[in-house]
Protein backbone atom coordinates (compact mmCIF):
# COMPACT_ATOMS: atom_id res chain seq x y z
CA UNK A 1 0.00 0.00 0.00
CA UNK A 2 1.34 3.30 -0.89
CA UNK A 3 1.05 5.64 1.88
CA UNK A 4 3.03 8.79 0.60
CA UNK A 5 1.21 11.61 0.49
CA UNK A 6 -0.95 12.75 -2.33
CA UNK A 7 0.23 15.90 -4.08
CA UNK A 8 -2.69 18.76 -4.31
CA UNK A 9 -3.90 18.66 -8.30
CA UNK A 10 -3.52 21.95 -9.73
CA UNK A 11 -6.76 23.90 -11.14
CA UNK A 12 -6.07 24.02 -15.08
CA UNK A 13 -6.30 28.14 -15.97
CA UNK A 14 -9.43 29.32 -17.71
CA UNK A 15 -8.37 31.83 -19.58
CA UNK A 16 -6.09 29.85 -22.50
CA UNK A 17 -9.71 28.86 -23.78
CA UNK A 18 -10.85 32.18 -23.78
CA UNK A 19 -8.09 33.58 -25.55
CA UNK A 20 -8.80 30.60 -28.24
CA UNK A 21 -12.50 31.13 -28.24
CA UNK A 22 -12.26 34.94 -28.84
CA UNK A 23 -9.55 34.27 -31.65
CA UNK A 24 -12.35 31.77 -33.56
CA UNK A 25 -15.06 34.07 -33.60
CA UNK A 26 -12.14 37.06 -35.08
CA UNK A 27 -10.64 34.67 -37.49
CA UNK A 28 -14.26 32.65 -38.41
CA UNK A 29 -14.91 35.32 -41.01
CA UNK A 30 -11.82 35.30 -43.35
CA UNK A 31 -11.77 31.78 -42.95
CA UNK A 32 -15.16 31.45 -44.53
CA UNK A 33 -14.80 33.88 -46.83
CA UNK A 34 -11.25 31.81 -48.05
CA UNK A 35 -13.40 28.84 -48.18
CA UNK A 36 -16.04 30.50 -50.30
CA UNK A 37 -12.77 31.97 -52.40
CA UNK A 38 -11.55 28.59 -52.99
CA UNK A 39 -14.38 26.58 -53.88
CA UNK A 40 -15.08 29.57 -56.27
CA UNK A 41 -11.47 28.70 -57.94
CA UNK A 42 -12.65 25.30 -58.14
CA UNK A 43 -16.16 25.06 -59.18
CA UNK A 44 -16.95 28.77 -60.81
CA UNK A 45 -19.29 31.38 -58.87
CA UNK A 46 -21.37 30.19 -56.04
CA UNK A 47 -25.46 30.64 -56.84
CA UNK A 48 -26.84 33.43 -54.78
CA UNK A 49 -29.71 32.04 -52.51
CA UNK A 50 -33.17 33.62 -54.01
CA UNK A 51 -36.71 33.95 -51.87
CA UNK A 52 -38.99 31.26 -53.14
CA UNK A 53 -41.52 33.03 -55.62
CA UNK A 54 -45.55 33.53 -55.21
CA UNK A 55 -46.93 31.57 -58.11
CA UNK A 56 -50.33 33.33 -60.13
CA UNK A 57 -52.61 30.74 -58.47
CA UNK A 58 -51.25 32.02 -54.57
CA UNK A 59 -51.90 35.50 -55.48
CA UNK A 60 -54.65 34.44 -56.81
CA UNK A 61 -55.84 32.47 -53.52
CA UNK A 62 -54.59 35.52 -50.82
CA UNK A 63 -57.21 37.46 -53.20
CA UNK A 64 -60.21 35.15 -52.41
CA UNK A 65 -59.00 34.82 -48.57
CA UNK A 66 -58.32 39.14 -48.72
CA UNK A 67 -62.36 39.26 -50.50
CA UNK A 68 -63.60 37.12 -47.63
CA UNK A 69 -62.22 39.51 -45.62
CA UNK A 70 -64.27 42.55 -46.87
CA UNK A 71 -60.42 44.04 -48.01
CA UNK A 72 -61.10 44.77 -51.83
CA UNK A 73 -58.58 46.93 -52.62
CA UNK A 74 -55.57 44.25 -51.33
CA UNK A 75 -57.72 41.85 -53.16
CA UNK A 76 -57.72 43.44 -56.28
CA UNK A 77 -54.15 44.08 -56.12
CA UNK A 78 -53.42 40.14 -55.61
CA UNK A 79 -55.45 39.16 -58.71
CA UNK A 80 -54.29 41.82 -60.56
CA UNK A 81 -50.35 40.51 -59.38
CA UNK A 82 -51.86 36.64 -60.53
CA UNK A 83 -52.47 37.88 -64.10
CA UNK A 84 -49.14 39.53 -64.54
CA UNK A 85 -47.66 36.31 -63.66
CA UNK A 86 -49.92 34.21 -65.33
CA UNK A 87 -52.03 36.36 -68.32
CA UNK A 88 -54.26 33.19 -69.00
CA UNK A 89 -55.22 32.46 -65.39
CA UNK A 90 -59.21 33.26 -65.98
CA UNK A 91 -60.73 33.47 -63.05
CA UNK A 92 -57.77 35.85 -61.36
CA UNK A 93 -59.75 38.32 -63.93
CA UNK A 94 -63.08 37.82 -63.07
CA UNK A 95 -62.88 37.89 -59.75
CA UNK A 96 -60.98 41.15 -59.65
CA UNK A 97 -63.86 42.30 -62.06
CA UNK A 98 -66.83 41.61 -59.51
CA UNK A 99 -64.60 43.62 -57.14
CA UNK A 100 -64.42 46.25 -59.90
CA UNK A 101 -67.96 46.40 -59.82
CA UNK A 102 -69.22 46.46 -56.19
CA UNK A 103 -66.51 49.73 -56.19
CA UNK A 104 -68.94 50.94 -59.13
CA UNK A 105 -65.73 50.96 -61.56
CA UNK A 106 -68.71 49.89 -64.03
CA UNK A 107 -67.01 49.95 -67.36
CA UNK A 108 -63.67 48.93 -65.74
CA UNK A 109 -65.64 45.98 -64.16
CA UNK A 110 -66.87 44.61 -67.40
CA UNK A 111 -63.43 44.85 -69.53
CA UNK A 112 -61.70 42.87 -67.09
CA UNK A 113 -64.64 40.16 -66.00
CA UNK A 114 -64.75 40.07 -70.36
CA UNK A 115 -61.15 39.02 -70.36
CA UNK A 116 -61.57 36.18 -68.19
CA UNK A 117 -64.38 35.04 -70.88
CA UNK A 118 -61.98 35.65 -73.63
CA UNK A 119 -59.63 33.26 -72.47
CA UNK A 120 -61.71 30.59 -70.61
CA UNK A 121 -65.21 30.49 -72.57
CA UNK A 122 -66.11 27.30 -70.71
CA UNK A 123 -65.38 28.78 -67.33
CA UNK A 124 -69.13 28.95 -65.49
CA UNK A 125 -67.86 30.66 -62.75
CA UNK A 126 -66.33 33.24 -65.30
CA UNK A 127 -69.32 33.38 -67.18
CA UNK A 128 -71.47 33.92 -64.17
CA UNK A 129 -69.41 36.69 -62.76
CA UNK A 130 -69.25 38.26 -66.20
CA UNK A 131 -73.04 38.07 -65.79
CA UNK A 132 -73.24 40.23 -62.89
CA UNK A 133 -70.46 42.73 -64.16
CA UNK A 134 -72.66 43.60 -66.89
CA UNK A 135 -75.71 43.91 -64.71
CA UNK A 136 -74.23 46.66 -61.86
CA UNK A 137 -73.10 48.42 -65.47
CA UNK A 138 -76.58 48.79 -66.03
CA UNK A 139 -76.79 45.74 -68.61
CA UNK A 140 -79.18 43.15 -67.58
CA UNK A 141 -79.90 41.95 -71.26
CA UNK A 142 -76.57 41.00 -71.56
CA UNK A 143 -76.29 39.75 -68.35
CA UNK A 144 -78.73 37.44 -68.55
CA UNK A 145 -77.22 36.22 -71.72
CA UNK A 146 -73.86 35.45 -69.67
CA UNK A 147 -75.42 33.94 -66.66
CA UNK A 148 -77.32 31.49 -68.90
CA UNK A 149 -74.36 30.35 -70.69
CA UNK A 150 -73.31 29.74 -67.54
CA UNK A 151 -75.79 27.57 -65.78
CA UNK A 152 -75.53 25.59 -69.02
CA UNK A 153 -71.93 24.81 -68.30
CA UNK A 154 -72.63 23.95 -64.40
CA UNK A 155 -75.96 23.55 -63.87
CA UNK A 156 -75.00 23.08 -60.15
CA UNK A 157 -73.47 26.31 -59.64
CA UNK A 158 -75.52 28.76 -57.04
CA UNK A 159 -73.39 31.42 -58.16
CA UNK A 160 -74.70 31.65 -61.81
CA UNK A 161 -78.71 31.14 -60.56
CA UNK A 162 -78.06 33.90 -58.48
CA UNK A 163 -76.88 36.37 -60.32
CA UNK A 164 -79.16 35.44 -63.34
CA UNK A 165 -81.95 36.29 -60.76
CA UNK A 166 -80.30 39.53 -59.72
CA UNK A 167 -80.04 40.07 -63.59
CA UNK A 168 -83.51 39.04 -64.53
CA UNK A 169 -85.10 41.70 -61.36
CA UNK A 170 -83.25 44.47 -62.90
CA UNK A 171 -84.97 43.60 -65.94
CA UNK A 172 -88.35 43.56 -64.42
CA UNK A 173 -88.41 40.00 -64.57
CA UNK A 174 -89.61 39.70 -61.03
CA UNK A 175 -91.01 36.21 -61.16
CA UNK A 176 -88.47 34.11 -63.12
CA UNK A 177 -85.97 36.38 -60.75
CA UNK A 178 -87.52 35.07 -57.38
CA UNK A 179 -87.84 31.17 -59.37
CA UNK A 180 -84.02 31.43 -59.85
CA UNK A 181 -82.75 33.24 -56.18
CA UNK A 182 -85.02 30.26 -54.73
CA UNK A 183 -83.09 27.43 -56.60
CA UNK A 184 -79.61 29.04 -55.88
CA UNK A 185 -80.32 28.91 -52.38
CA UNK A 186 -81.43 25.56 -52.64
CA UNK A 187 -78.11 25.12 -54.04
CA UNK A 188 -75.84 26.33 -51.63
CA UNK A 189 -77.48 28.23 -48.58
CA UNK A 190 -74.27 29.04 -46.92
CA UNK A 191 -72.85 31.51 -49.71
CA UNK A 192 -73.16 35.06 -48.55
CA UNK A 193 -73.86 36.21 -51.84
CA UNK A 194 -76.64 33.96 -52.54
CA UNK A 195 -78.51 34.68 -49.97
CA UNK A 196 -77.78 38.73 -50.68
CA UNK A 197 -79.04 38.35 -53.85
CA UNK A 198 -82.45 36.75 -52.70
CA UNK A 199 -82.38 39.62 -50.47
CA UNK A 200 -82.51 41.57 -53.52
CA UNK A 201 -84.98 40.01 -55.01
CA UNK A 202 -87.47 40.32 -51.98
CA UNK A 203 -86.82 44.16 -52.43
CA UNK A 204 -87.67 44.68 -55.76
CA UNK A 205 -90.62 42.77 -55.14
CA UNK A 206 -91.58 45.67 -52.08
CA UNK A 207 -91.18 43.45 -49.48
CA UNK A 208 -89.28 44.66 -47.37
CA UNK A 209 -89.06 42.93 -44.33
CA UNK A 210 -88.58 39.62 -46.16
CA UNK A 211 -85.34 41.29 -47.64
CA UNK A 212 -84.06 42.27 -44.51
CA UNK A 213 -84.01 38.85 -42.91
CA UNK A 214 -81.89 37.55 -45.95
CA UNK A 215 -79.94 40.31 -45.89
CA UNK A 216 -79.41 40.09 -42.63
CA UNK A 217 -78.69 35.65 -42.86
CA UNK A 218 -76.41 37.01 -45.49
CA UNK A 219 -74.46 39.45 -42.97
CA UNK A 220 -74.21 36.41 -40.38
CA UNK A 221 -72.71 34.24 -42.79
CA UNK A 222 -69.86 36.75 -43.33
CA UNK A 223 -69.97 40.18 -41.84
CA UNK A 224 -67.43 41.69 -43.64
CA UNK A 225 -69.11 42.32 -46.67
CA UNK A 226 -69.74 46.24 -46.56
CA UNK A 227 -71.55 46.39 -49.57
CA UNK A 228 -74.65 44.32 -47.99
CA UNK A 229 -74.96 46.59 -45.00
CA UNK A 230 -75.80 49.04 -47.82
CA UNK A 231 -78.72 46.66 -48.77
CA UNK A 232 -79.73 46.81 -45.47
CA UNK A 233 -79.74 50.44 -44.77
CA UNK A 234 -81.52 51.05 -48.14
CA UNK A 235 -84.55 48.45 -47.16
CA UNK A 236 -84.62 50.39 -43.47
CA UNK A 237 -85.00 54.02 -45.12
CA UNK A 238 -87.89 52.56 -47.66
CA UNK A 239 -89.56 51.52 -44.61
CA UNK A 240 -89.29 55.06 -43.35
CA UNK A 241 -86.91 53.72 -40.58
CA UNK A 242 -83.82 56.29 -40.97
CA UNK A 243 -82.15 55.98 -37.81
CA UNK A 244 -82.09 52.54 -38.38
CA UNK A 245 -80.75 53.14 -42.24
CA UNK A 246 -78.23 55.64 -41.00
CA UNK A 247 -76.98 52.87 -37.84
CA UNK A 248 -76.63 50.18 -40.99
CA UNK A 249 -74.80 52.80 -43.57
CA UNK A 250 -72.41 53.87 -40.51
CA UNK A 251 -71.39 50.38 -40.18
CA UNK A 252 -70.55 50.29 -43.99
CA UNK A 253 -68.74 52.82 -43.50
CA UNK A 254 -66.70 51.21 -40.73
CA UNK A 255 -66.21 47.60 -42.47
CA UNK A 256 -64.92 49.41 -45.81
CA UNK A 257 -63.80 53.03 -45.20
CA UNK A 258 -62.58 52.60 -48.94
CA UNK A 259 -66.08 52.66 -49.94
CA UNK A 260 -67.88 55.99 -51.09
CA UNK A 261 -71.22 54.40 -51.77
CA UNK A 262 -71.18 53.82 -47.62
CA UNK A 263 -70.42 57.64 -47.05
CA UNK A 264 -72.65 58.59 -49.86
CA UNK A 265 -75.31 56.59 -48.51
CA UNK A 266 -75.02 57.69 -44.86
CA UNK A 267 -74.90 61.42 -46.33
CA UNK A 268 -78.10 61.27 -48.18
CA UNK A 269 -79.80 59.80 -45.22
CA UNK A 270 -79.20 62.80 -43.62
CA UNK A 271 -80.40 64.34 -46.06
CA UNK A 272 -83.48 62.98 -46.27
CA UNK A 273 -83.96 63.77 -42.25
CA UNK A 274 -82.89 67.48 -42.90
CA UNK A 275 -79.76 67.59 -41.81
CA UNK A 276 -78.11 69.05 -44.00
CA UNK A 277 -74.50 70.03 -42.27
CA UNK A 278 -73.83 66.45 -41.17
CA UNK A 279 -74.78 65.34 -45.00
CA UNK A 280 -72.19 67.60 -46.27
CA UNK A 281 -69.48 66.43 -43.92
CA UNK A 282 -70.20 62.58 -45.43
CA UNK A 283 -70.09 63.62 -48.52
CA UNK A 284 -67.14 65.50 -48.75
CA UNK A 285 -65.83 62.02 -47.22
CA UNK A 286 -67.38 59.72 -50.25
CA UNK A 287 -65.88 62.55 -52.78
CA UNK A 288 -62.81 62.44 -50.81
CA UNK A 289 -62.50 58.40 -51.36
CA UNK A 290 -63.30 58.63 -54.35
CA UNK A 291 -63.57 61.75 -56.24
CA UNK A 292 -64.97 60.62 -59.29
CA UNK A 293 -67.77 58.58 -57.99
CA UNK A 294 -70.77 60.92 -60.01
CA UNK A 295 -73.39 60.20 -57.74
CA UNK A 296 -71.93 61.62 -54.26
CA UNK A 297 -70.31 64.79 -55.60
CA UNK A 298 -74.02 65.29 -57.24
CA UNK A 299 -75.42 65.02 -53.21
CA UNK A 300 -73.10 67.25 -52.21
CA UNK A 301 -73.86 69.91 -54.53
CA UNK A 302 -77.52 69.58 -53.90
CA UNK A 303 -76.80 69.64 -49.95
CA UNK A 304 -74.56 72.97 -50.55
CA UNK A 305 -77.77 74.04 -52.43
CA UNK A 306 -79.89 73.41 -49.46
CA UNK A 307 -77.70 75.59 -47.49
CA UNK A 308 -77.85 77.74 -49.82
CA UNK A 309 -74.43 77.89 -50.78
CA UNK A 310 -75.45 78.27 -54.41
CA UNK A 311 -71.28 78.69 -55.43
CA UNK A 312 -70.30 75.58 -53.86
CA UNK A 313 -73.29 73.73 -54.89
CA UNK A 314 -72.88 74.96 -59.08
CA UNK A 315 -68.89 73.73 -58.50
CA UNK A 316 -70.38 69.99 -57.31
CA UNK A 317 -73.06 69.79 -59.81
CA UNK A 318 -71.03 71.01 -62.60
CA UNK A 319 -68.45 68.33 -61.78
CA UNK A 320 -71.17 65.72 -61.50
CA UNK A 321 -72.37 66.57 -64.44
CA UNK A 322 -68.90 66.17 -66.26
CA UNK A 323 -68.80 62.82 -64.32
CA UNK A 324 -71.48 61.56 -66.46
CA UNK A 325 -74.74 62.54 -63.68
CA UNK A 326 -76.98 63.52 -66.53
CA UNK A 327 -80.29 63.86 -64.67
CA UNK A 328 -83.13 66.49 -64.75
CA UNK A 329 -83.02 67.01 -60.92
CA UNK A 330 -79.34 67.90 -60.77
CA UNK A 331 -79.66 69.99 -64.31
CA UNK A 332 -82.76 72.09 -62.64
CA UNK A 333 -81.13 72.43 -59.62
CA UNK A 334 -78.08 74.04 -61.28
CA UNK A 335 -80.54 76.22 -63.04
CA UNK A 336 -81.89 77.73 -59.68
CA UNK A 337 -78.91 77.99 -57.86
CA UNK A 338 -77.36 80.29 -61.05
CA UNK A 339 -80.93 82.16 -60.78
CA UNK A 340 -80.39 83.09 -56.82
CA UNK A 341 -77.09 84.68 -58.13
CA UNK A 342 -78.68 86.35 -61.10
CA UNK A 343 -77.27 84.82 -63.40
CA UNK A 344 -80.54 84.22 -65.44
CA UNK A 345 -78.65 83.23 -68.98
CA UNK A 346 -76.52 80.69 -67.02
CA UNK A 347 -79.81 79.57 -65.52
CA UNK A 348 -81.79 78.92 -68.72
CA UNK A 349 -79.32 76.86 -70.37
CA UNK A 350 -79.50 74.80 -67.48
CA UNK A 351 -83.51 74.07 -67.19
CA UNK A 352 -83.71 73.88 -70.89
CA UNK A 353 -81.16 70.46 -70.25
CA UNK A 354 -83.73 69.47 -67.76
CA UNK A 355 -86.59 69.80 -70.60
CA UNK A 356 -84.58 67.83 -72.99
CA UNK A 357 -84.18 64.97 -70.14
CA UNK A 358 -87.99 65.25 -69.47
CA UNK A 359 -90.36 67.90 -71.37
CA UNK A 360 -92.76 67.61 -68.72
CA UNK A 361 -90.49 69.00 -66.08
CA UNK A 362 -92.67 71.29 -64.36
CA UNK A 363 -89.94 72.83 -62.13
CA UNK A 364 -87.46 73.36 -64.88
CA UNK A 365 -90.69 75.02 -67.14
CA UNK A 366 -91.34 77.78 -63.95
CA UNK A 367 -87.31 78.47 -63.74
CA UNK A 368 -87.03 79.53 -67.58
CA UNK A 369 -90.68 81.85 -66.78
CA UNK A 370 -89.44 83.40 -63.68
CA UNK A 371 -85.92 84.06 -65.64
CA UNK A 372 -87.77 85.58 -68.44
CA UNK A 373 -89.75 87.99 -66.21
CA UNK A 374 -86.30 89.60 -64.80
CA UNK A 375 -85.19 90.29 -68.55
């Protein structure tokens, strides 16, 4: 047994591996850029590493998830970004089309949804959606025409039934319109859309009520649709419910600030209650969101007219006007408003518009009498 004593173990000094740690992370750089040098020498330049590209049919699908989510203008921009990649990816165009035409870009609407036809004849879906392009652009002929090619390709698609019965209301069609919203709900009950556009149906038919409860099963099924609020606030005011209308155009307003039919709506409400100040503020915001949307810049000069603003209200009509609101209300109103500022030459040419839009315009026959007398 060896009993000699044991000699203490020394403690092994920390700071050598420091030293070499700190010296690896200093050197690790030119080390890997001398690797990266010589396999350069050896095998040519090394690939640079490239993000993985969005193909036309993802662009395609964040636009349907972006529509779902009531965000049309990012949806539009993804379809639009699916046909650059792809130009013969049809239904990237028509969908972007029916988004073109619920942001009453009418003409716009139907060029692109057309496209989509143009390339994909066969397409129901296209077809159907071309349908109801033409119809919001104030064709329901030809939309019928396009919604029945459709239903002949897919005779199982909701879509087409429904907005062949939208089409076919417009057209005054009311009973083969309520025979086809009936079978596209029987088709699919659960698609927002098809139950708006029984909604629709319901209304043009005067009842009322009945349209608000589909509108409103429409709304639960997805409530970020902004455009169907509208539908709702339009069926409260015919009732003669207005606070009601103005709570439902408010919330269009909130789910799709992008919208100027929702501020349009909500100003002309006002309007209707005589409240004329609070009009012209949401007006000014639907002109401001969209400054060529006809119909709210004409409100907004016949609020300033009601104020009697008559300067500001000939600026908004005039612009309307140029914007393609050819009616006989906004040409006699012009007509008065120049008349209050004695401008009676300015005035006539204005009523006489109204005469040639309707030659039994009362109003616009006393303006050009009453001018006359102060010759």
């Amino acid at each position: 047994m060896d009993l000699r004593p044991s000699r203490p173990r020394r403690k092994r000094a920390i700071w050598p591996w420091l030293l070499a740690a700190f010296v690896a992370v200093l050197a690790w750089p030119y080390l890997r850029e001398k690797r990266e040098s010589i396999l350069e020498t050896a095998l040519g330049p090394l690939p640079t590493p490239t993000a993985t590209e969005v193909t036309a049919l993802e662009h395609a699908s964040l636009g349907d998830a972006l529509f779902e989510e009531g965000k049309f203008d990012e949806a539009i921009a993804e379809y639009k970004r699916a046909t650059e990649i792809d130009p013969s990816l049809s239904v990237a165009y028509a969908r972007w089309g029916r988004i073109l035409a619920l942001r009453h870009k009418g003409e716009e609407a139907v060029r692109i949804a057309q496209r989509a036809v143009e390339i994909d004849a066969e397409s129901a879906e296209s077809q159907a959606i071309y349908g109801m392009t033409l119809d919001w652009n104030g064709q329901p002929l030809d939309a019928i025409s396009a919604c029945l090619k459709a239903i002949r390709i897919d005779p199982d698609l909701a879509l087409g039934y429904a907005y062949l019965s939208e089409a076919y209301g417009d057209h005054g069609r009311v009973g083969q319109a309520r025979e086809m919203a009936e079978r596209a709900v029987g088709l699919d009950a659960s698609c927002p859309l098809v139950r708006r556009n029984l909604g629709y149906v319901r209304e043009l038919a005067g009842q009322y009520q009945d349209a608000i409860r589909e509108y409103e099963a429409a709304i639960a099924l997805n409530p970020k649709m902004a455009f169907i609020y509208l539908d709702l606030g339009r069926n409260y005011r015919a009732l003669g419910e207005h606070e009601e209308a103005a709570y439902q155009f408010e919330l269009a307003t909130k789910v799709d600030p992008a919208d100027p039919q929702a501020h349009d709506q909500l100003g002309w409400t006002y309007f209707s209650q005589g409240l004329y100040e609070m009009a012209i503020s949401q007006l000014h915001n639907a002109v401001k969101v969209d400054p060529t949307y006809s119909a709210a810049v004409a409100h907004l000069g016949i609020s300033y007219y009601m104020v009697h603003n008559y300067e500001e209200a000939i600026v908004h009509l005039e612009k309307a006007v140029e914007l393609g609101a050819d009616s006989e209300e906004n040409y006699y109103t012009l007509g008065f408003a120049y008349t209050y500022l004695e401008q009676c030459d300015e005035a006539i040419q204005w009523f006489e518009r109204a005469l040639e839009v309707n030659p039994q315009c009362q109003v616009a026959s006393q303006g050009i009498r009453y001018c006359q007398t102060q010759k």
